[in-house]
PDB file of N, CA and C in Angstrom:
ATOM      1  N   UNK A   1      36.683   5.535   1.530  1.00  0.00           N
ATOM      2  CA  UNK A   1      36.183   4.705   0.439  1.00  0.00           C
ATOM      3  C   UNK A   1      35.000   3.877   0.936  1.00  0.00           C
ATOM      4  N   UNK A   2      33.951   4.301   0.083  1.00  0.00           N
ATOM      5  CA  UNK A   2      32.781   3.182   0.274  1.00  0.00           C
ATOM      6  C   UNK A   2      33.254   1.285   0.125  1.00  0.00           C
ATOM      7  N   UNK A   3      33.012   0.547   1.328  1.00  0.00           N
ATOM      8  CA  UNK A   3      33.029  -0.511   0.876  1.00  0.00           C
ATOM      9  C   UNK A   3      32.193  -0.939  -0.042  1.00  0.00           C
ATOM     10  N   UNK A   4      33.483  -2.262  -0.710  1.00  0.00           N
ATOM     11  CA  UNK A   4      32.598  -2.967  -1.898  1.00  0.00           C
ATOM     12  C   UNK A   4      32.962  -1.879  -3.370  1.00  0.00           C
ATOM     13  N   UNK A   5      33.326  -0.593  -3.449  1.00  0.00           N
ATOM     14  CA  UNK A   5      33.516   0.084  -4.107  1.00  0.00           C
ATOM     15  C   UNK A   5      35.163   0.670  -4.262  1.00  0.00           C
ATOM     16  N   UNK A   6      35.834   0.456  -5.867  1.00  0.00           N
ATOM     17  CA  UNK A   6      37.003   0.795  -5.999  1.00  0.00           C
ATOM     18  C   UNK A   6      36.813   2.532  -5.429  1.00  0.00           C
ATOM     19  N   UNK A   7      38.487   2.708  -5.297  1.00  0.00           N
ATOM     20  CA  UNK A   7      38.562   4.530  -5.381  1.00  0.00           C
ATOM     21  C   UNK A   7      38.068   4.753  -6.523  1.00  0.00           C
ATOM     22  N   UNK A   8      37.521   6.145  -6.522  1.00  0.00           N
ATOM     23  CA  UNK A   8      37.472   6.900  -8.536  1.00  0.00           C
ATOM     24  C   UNK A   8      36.258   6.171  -9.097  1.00  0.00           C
ATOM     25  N   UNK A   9      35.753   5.271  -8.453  1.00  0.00           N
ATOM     26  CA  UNK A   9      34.140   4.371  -9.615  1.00  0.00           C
ATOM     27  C   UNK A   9      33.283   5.377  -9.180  1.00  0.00           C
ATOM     28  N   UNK A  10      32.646   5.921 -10.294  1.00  0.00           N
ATOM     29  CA  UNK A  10      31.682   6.646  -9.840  1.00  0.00           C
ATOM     30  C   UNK A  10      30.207   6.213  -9.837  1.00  0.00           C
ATOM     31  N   UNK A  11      29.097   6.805  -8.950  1.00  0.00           N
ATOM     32  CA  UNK A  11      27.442   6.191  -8.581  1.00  0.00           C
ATOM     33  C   UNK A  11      26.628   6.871  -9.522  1.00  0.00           C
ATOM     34  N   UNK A  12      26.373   5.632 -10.553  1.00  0.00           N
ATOM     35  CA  UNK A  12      25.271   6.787 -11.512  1.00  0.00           C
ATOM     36  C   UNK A  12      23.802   6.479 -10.636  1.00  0.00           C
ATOM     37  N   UNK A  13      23.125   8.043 -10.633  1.00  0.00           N
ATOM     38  CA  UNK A  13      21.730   7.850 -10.038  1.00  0.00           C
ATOM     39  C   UNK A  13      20.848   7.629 -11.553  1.00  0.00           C
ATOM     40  N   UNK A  14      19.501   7.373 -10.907  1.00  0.00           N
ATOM     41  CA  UNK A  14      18.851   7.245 -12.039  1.00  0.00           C
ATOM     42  C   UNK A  14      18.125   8.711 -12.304  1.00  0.00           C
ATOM     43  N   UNK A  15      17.714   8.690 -13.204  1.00  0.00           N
ATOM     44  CA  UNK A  15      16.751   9.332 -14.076  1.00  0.00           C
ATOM     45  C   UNK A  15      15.589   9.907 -13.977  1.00  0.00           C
ATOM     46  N   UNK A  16      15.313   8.836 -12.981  1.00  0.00           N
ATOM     47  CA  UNK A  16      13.622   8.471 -13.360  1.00  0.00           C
ATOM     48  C   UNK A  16      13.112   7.688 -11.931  1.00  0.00           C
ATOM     49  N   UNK A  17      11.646   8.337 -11.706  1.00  0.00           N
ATOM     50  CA  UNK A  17      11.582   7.510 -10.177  1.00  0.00           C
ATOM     51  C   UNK A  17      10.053   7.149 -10.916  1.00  0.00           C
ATOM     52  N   UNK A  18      10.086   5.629 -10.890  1.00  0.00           N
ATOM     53  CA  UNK A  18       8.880   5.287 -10.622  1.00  0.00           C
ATOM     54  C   UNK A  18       7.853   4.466  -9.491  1.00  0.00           C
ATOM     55  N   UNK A  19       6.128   4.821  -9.776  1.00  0.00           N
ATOM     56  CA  UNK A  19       5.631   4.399  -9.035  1.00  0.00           C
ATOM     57  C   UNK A  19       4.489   3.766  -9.697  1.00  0.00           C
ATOM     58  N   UNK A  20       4.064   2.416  -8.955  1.00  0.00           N
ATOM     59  CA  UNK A  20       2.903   1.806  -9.483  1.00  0.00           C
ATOM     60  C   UNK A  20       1.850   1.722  -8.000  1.00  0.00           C
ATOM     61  N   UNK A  21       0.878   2.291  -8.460  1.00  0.00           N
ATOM     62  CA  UNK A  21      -0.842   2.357  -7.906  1.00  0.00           C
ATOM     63  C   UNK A  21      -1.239   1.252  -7.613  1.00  0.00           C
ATOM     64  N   UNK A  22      -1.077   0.745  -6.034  1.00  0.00           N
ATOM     65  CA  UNK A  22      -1.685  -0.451  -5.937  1.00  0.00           C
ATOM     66  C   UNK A  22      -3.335  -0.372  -5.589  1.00  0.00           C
ATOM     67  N   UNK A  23      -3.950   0.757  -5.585  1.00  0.00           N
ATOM     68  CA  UNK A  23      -5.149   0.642  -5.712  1.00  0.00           C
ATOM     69  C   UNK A  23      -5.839   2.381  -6.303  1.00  0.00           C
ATOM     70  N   UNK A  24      -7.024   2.261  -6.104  1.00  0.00           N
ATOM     71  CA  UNK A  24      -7.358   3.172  -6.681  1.00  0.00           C
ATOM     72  C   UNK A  24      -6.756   4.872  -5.671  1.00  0.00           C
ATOM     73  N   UNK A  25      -6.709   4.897  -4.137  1.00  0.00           N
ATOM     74  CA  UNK A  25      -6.078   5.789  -3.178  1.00  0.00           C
ATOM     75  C   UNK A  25      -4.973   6.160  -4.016  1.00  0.00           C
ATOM     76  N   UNK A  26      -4.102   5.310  -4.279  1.00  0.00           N
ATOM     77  CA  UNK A  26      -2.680   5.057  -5.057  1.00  0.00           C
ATOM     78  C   UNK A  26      -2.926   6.193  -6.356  1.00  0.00           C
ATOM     79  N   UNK A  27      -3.912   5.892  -7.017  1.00  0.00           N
ATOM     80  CA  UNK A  27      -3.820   6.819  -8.103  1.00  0.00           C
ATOM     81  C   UNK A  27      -4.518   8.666  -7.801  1.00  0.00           C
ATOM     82  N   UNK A  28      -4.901   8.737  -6.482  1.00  0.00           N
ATOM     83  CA  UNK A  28      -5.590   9.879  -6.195  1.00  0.00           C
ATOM     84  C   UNK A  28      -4.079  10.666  -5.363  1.00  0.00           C
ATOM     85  N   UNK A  29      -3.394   9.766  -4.800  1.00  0.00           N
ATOM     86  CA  UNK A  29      -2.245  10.522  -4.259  1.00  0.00           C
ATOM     87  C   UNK A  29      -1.162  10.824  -5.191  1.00  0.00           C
ATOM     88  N   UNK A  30      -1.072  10.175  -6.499  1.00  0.00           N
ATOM     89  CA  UNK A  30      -0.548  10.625  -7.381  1.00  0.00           C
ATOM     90  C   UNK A  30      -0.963  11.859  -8.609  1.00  0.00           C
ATOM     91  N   UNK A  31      -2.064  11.659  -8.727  1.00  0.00           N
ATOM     92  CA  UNK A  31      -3.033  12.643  -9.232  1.00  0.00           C
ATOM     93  C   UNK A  31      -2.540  14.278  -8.278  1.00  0.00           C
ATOM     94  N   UNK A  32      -2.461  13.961  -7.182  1.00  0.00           N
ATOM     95  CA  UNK A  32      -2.436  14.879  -6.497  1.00  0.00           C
ATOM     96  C   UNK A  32      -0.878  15.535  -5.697  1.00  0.00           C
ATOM     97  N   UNK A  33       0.321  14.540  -6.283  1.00  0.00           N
ATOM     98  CA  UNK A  33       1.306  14.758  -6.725  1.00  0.00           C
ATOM     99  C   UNK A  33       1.632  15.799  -7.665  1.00  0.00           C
ATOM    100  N   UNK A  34       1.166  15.729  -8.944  1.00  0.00           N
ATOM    101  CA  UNK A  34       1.550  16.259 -10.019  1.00  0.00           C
ATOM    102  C   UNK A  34       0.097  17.374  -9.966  1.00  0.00           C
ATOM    103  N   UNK A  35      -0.174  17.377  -9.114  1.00  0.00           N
ATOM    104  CA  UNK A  35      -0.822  18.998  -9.088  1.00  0.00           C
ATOM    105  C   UNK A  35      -0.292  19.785  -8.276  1.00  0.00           C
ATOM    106  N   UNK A  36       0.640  19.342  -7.062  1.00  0.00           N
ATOM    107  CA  UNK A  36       1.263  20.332  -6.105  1.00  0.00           C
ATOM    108  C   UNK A  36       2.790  20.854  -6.818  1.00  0.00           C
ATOM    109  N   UNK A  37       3.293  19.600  -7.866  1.00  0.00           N
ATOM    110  CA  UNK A  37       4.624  19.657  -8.270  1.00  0.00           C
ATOM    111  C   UNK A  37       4.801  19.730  -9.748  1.00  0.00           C
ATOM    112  N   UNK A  38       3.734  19.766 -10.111  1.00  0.00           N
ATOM    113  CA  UNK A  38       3.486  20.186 -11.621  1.00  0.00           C
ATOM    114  C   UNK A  38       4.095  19.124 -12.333  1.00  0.00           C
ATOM    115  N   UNK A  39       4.512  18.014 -11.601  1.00  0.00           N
ATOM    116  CA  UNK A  39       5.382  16.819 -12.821  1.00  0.00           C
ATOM    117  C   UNK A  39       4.739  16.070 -13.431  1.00  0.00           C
ATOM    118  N   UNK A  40       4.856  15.731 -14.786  1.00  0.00           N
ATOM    119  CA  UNK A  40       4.165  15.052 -15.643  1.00  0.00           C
ATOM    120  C   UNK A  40       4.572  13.784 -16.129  1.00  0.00           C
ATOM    121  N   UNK A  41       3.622  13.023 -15.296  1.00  0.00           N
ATOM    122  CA  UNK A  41       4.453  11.683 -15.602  1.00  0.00           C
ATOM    123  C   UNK A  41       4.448  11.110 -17.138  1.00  0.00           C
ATOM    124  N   UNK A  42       5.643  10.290 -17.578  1.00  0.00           N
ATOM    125  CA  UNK A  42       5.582   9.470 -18.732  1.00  0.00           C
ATOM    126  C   UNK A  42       4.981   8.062 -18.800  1.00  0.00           C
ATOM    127  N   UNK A  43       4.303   7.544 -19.627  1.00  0.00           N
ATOM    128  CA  UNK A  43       3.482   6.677 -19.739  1.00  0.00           C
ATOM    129  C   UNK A  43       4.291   5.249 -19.237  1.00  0.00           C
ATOM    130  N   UNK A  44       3.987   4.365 -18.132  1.00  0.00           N
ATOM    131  CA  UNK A  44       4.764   3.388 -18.111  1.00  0.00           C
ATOM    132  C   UNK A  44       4.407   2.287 -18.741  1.00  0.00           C
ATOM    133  N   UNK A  45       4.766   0.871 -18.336  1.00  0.00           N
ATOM    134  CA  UNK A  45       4.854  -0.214 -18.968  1.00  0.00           C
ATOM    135  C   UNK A  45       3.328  -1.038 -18.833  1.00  0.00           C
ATOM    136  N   UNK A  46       2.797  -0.621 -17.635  1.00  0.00           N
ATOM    137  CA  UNK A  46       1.471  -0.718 -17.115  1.00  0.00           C
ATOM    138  C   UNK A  46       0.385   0.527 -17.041  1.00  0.00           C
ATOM    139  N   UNK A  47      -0.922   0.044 -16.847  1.00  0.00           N
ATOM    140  CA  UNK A  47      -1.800   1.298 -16.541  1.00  0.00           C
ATOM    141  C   UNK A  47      -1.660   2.041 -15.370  1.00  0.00           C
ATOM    142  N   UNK A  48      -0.922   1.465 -14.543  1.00  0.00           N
ATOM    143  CA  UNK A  48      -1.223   1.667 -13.365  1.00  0.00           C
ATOM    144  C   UNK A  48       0.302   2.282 -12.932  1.00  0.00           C
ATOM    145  N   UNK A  49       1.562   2.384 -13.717  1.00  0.00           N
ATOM    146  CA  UNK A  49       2.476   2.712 -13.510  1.00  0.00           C
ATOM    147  C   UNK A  49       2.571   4.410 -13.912  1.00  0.00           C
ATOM    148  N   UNK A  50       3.244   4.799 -13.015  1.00  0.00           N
ATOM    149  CA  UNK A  50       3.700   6.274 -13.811  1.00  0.00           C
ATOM    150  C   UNK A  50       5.511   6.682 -13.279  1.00  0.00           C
ATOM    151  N   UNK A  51       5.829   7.449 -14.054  1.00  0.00           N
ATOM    152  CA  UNK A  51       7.278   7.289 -14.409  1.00  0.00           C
ATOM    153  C   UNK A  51       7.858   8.895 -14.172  1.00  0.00           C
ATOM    154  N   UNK A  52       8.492   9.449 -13.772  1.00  0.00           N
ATOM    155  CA  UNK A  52       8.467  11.178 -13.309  1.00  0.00           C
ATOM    156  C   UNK A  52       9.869  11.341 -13.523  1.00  0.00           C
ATOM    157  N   UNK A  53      10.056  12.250 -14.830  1.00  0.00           N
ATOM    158  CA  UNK A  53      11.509  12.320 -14.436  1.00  0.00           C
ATOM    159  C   UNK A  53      12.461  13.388 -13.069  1.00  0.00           C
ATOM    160  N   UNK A  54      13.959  12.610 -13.048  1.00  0.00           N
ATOM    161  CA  UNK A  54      14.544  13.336 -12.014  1.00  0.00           C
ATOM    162  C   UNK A  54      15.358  14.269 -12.258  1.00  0.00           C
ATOM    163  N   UNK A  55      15.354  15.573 -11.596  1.00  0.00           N
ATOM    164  CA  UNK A  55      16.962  16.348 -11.657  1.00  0.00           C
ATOM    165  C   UNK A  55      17.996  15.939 -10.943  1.00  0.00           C
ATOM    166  N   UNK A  56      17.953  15.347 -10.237  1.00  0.00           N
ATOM    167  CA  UNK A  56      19.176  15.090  -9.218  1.00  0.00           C
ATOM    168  C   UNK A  56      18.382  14.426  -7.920  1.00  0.00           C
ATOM    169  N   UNK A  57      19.505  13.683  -6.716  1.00  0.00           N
ATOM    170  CA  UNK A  57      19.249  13.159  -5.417  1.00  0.00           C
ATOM    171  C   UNK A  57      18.022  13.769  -4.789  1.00  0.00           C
ATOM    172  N   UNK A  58      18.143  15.217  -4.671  1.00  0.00           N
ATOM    173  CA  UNK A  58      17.565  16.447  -3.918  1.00  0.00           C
ATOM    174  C   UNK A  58      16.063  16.532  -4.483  1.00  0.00           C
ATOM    175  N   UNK A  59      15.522  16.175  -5.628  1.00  0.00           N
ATOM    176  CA  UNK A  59      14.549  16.150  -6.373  1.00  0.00           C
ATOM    177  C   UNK A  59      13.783  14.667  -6.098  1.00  0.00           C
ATOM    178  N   UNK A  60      14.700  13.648  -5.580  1.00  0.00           N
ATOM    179  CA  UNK A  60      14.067  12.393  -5.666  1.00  0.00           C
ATOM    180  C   UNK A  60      13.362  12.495  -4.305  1.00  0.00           C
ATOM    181  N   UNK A  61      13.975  13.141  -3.288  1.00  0.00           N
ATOM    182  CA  UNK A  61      14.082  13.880  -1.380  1.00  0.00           C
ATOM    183  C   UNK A  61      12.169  14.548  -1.575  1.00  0.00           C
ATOM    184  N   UNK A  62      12.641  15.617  -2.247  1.00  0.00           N
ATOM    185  CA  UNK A  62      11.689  16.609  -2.057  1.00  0.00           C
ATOM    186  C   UNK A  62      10.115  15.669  -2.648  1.00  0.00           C
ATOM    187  N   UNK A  63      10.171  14.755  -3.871  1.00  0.00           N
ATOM    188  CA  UNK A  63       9.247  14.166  -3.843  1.00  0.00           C
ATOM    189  C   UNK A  63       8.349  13.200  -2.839  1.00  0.00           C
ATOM    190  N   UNK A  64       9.661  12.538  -2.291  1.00  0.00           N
ATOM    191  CA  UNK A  64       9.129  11.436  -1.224  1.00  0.00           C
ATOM    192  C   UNK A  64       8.406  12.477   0.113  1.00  0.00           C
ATOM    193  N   UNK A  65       8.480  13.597   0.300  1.00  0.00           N
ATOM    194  CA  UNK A  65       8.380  14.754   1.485  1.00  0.00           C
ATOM    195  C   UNK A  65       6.544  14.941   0.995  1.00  0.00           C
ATOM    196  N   UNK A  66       6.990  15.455  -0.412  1.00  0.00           N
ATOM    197  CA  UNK A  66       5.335  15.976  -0.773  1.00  0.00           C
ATOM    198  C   UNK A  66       4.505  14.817  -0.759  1.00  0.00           C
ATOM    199  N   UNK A  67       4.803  13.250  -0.744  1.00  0.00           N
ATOM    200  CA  UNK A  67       3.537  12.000  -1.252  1.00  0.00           C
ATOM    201  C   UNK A  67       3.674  12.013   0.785  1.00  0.00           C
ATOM    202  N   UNK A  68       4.557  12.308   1.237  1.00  0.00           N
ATOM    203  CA  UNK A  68       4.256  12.309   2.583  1.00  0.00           C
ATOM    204  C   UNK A  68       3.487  13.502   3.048  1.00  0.00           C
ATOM    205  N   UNK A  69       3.796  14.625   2.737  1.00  0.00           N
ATOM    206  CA  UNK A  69       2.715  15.457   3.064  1.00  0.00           C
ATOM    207  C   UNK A  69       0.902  15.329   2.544  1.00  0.00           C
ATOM    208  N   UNK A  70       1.044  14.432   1.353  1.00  0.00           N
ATOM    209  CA  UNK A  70      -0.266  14.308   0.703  1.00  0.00           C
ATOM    210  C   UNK A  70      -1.139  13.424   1.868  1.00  0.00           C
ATOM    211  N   UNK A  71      -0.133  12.143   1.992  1.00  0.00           N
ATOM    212  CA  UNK A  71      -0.851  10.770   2.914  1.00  0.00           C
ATOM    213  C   UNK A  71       0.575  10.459   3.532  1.00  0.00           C
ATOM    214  N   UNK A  72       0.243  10.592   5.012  1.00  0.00           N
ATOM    215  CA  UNK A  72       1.570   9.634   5.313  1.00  0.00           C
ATOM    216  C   UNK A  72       1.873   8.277   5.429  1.00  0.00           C
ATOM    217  N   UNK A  73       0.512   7.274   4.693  1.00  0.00           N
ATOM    218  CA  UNK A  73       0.335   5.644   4.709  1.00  0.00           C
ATOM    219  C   UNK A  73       0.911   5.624   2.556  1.00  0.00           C
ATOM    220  N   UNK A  74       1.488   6.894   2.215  1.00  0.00           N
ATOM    221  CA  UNK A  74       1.369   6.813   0.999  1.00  0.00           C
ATOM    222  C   UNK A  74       2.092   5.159   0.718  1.00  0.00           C
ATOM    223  N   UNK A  75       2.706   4.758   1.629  1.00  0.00           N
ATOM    224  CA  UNK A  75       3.473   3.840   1.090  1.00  0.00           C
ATOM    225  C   UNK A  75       2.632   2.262   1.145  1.00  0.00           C
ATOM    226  N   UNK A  76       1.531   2.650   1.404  1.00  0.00           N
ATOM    227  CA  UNK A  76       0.741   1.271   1.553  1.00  0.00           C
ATOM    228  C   UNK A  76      -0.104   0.823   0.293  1.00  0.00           C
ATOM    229  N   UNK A  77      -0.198   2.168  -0.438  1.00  0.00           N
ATOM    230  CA  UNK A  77      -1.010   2.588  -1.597  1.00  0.00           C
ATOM    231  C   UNK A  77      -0.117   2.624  -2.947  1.00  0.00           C
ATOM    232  N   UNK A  78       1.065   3.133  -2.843  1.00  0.00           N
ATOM    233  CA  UNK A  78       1.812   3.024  -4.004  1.00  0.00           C
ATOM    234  C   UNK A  78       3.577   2.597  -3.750  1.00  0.00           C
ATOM    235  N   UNK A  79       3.994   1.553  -4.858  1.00  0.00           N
ATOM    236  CA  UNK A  79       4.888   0.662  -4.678  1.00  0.00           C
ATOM    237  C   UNK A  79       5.960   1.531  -5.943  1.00  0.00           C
ATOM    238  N   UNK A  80       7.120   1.493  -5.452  1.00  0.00           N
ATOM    239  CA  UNK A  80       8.114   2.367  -5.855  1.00  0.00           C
ATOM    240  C   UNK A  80       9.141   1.303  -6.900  1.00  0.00           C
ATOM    241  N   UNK A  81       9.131   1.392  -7.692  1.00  0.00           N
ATOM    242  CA  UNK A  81      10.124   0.493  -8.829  1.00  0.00           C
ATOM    243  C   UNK A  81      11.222   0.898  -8.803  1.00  0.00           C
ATOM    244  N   UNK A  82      11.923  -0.266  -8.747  1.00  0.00           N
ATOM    245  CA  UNK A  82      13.902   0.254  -9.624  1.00  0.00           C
ATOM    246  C   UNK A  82      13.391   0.427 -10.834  1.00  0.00           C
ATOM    247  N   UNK A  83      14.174   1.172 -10.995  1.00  0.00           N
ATOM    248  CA  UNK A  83      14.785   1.495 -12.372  1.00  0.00           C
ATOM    249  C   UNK A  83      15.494   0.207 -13.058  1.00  0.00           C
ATOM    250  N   UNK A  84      15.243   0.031 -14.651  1.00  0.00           N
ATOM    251  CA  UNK A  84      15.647  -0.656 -15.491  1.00  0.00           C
ATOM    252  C   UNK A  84      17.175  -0.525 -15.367  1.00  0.00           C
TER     253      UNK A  84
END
């Protein structure tokens, strides 16, 4: 049993992984996201946000692999949101 967690509660994942562009790099490594992975982001709450939906754990994996294969500083350039 996970601490902090009853037996039987189950972990909902989310949906949805988003990312907001902290500069303009930010929006060229995403641009260039959804040309290697064909995903089309949904419009977020900001201009600068984009929103990708998920199939599962393994899908959230394989994304973080490709923004690392794009830039491996991707994380200096674009800032990763919880989910609502």
């Amino acid at each position: 049993m996970v601490e902090g967690r009853r037996s039987g509660s189950a972990v909902v994942m989310a949906d949805s992984i988003t990312f907001l562009a902290k500069d303009d790099e930010g929006q060229r490594i995403l641009d260039e996201l959804e040309q290697q992975t064909d995903l089309r982001a949904e419009a977020g709450d900001e201009g600068d946000t984009r929103v990708y939906p998920l199939e599962d754990e393994e899908h959230r994996i394989e994304i973080v692999q490709t923004l690392t294969d794009i830039d491996p500083e991707w994380s200096e350039h674009l800032a990763l949101q919880m989910p609502a």
